[in-house]
N, C-alpha and C. Protein backbone atom coordinates (compact mmCIF):
# COMPACT_ATOMS: atom_id res chain seq x y z
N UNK A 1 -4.67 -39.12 -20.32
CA UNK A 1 -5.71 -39.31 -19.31
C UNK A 1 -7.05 -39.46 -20.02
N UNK A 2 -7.86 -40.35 -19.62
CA UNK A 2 -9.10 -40.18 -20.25
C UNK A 2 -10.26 -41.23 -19.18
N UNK A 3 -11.39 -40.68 -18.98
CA UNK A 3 -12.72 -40.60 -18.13
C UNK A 3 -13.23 -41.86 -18.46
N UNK A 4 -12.92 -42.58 -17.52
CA UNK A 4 -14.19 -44.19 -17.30
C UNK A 4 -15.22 -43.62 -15.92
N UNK A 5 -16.16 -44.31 -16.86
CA UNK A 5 -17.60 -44.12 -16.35
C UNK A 5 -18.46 -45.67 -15.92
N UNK A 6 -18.76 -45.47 -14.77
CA UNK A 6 -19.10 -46.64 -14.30
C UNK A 6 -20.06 -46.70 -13.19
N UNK A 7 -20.87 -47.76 -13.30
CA UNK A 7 -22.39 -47.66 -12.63
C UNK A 7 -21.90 -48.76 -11.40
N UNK A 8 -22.29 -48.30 -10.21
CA UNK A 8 -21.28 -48.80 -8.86
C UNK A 8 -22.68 -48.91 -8.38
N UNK A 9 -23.19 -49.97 -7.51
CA UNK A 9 -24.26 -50.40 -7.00
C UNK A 9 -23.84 -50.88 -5.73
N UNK A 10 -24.55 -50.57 -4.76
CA UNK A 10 -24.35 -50.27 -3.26
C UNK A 10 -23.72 -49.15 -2.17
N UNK A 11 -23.23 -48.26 -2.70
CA UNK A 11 -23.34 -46.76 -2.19
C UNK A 11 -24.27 -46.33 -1.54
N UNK A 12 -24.35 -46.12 0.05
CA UNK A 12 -25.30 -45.45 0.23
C UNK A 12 -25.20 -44.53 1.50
N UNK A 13 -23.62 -44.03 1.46
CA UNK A 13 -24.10 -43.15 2.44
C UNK A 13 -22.21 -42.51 2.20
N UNK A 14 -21.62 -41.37 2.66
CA UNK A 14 -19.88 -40.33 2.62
C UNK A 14 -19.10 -41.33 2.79
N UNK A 15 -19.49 -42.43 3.65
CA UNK A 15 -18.26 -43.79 3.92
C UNK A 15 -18.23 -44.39 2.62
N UNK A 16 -19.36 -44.69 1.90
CA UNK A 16 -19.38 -45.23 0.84
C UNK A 16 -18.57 -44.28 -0.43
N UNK A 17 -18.80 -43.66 -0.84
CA UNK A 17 -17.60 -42.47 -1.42
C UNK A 17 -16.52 -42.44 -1.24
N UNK A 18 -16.33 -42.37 -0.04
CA UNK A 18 -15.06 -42.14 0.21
C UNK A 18 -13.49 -43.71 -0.19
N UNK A 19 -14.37 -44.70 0.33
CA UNK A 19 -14.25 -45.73 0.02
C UNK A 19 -13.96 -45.96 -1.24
N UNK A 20 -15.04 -45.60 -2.03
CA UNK A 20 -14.51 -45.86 -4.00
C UNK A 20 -13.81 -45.40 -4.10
N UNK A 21 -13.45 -43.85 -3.52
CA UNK A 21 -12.51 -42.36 -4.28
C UNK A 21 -11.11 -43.19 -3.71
N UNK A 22 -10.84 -43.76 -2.42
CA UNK A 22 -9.78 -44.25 -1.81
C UNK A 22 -9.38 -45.30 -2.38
N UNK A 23 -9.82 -46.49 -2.80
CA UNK A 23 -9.88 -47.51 -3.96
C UNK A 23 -9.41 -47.41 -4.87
N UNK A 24 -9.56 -46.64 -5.85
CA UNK A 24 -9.23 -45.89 -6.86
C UNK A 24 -7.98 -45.06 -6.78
N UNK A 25 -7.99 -44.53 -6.04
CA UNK A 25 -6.63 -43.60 -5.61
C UNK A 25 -5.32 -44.36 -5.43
N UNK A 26 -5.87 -45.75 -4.90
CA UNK A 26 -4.74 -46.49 -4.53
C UNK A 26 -3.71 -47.34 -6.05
N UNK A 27 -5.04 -47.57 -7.09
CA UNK A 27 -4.61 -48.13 -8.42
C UNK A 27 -3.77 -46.40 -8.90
N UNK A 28 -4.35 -45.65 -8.74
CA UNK A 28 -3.58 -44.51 -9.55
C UNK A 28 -4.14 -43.10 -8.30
N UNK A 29 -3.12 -42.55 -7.96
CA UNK A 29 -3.09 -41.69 -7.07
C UNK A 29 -3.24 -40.14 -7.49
N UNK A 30 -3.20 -40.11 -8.43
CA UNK A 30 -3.79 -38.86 -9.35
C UNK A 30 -5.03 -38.65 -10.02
N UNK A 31 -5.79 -39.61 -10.17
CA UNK A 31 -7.02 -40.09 -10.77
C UNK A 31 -8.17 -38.87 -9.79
N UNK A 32 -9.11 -38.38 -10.68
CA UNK A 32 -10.02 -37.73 -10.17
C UNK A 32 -11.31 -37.98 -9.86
N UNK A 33 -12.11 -38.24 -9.34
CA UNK A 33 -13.18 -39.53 -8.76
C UNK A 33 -14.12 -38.27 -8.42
N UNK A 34 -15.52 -38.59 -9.30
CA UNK A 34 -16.56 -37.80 -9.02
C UNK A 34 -17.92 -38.42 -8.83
N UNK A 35 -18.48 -38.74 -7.86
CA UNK A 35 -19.58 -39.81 -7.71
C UNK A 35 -20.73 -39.09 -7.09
N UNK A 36 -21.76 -39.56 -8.10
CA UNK A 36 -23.40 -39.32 -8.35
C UNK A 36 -23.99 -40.29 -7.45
N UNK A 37 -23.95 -40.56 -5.94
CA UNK A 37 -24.59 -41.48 -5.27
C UNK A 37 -25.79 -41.95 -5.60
N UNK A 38 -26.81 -41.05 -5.18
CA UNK A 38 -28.32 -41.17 -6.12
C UNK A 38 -28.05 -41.71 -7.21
N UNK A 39 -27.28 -41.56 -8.68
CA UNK A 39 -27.39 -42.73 -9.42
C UNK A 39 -26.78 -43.59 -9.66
N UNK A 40 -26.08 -43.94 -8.59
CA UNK A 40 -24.58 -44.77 -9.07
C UNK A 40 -23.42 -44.31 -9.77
N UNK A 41 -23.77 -43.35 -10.00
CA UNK A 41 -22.70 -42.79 -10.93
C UNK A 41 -20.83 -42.62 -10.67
N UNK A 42 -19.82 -42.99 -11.23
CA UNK A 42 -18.76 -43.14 -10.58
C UNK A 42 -17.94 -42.67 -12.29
N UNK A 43 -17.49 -41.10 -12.53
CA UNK A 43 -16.23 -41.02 -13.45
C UNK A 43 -15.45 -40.54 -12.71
N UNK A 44 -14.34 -41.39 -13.30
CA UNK A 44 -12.78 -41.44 -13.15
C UNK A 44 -12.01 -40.84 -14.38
N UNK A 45 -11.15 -39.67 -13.71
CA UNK A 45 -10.01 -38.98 -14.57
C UNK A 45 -8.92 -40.07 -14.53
N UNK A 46 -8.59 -40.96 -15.57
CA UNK A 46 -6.78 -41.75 -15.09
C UNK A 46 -6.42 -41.94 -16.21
N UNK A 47 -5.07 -42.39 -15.77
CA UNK A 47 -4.66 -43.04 -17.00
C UNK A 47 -4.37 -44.79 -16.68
N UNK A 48 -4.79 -44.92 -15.57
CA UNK A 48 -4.74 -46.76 -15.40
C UNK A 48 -6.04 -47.22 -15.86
N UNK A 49 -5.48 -48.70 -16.16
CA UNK A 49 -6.49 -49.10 -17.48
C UNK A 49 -7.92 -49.65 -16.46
N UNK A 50 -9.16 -49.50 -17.11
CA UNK A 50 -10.22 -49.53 -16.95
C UNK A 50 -10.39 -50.84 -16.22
N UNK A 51 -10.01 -51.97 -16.38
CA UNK A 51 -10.57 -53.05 -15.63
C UNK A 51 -9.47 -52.94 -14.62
N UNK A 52 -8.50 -52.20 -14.11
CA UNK A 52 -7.80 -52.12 -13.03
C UNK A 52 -8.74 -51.34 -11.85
N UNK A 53 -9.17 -50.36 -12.27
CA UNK A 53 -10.42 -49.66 -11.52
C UNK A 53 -11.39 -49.71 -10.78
N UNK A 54 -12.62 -51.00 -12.05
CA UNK A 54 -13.27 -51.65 -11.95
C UNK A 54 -12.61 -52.70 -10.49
N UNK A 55 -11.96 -53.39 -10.79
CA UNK A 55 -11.42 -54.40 -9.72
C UNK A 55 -11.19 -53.81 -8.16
N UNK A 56 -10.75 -52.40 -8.52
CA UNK A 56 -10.64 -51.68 -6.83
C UNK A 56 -11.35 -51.28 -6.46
N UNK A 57 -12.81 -51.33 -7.42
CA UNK A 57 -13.78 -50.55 -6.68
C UNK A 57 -14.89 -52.16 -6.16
N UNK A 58 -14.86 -52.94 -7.28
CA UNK A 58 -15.43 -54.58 -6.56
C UNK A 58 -14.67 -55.05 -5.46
N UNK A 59 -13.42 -54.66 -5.05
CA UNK A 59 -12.67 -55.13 -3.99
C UNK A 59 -13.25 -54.86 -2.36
N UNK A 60 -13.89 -53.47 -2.79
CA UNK A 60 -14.36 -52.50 -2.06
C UNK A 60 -15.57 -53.09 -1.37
N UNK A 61 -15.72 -54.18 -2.30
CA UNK A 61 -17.71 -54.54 -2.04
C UNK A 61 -18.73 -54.00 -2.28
N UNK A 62 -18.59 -53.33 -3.60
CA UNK A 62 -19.69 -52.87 -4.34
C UNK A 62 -19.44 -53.52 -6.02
N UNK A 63 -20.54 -53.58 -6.31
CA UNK A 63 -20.84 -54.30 -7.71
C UNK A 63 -20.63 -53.22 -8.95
N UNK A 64 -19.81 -53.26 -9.43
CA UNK A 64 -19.39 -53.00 -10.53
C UNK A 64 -20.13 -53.25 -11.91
N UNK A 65 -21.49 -52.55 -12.66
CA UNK A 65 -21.95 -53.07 -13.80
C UNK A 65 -21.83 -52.33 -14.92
N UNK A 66 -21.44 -51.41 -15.02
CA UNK A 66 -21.09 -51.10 -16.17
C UNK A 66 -19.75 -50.37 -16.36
């Protein structure tokens, strides 16, 4: 398991959270999702690979930049 960290732009309110954490959950259902709204902030505990992540959380309709 190891922590991707990623700057998620357009979050702005528990729907929005919940949304990434559910996104994410769906690529890997064990994955631990801890998000810093105020800064974008989005780490992930997984072991699915990093641009699989990335992709469920842009699916979502938020921008994915780092």
């Amino acid at each position: 398991m190891q922590t991707h960290s990623f700057q998620v732009q357009g979050m702005t309110c528990g729907h929005c959270e919940r949304a990434v954490t559910q996104a994410v959950q769906q690529v890997d259902p064990s994955a631990a999702v801890r998000i810093d709204r105020a800064s974008g902030k989005v780490d992930v505990d997984s072991t699915a690979p990093r641009e699989a992540l990335a992709a469920a959380i842009a699916d979502e309709g938020y921008t994915v930049t780092a």
